[in-house]
Protein backbone atom coordinates (compact mmCIF):
# COMPACT_ATOMS: atom_id res chain seq x y z
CA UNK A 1 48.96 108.31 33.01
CA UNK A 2 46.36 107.53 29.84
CA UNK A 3 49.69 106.24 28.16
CA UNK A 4 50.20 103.60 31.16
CA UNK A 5 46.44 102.53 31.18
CA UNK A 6 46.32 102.51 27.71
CA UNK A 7 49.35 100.01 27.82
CA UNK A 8 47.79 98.30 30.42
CA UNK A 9 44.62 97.45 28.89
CA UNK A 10 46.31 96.28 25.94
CA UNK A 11 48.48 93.81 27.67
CA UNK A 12 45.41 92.52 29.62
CA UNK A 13 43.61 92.29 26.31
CA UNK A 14 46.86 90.30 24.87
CA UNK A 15 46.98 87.94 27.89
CA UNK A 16 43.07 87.02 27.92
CA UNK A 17 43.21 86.22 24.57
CA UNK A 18 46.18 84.09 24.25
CA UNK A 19 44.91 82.62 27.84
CA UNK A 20 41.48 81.41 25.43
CA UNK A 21 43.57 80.14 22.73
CA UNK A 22 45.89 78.32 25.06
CA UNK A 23 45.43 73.96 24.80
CA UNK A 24 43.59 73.33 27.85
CA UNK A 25 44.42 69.84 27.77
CA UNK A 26 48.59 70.84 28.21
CA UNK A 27 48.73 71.36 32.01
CA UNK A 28 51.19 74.54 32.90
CA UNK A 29 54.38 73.14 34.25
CA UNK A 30 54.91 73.32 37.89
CA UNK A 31 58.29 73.55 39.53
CA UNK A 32 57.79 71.00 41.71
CA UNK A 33 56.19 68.42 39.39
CA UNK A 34 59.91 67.98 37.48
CA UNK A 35 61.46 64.99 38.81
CA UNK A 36 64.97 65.23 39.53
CA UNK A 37 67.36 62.85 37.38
């Protein structure tokens, strides 16, 4: 169970920080923003 939380926090940790390093000015692409062709 440490194992899991262990991996856990990690990933959390991993996520936060490339969520602060991520370009806010590139907006996340939506599904239903792509126009169909």
């Amino acid at each position: 169970m440490l194992e899991t939380k262990d991996l856990l926090k990690a990933t959390m940790s991993l996520l936060e920080e490339y969520y602060n390093a991520h370009d806010a000015s590139v907006k996340p692409a939506k599904i239903n923003d792509v126009e169909e062709e």
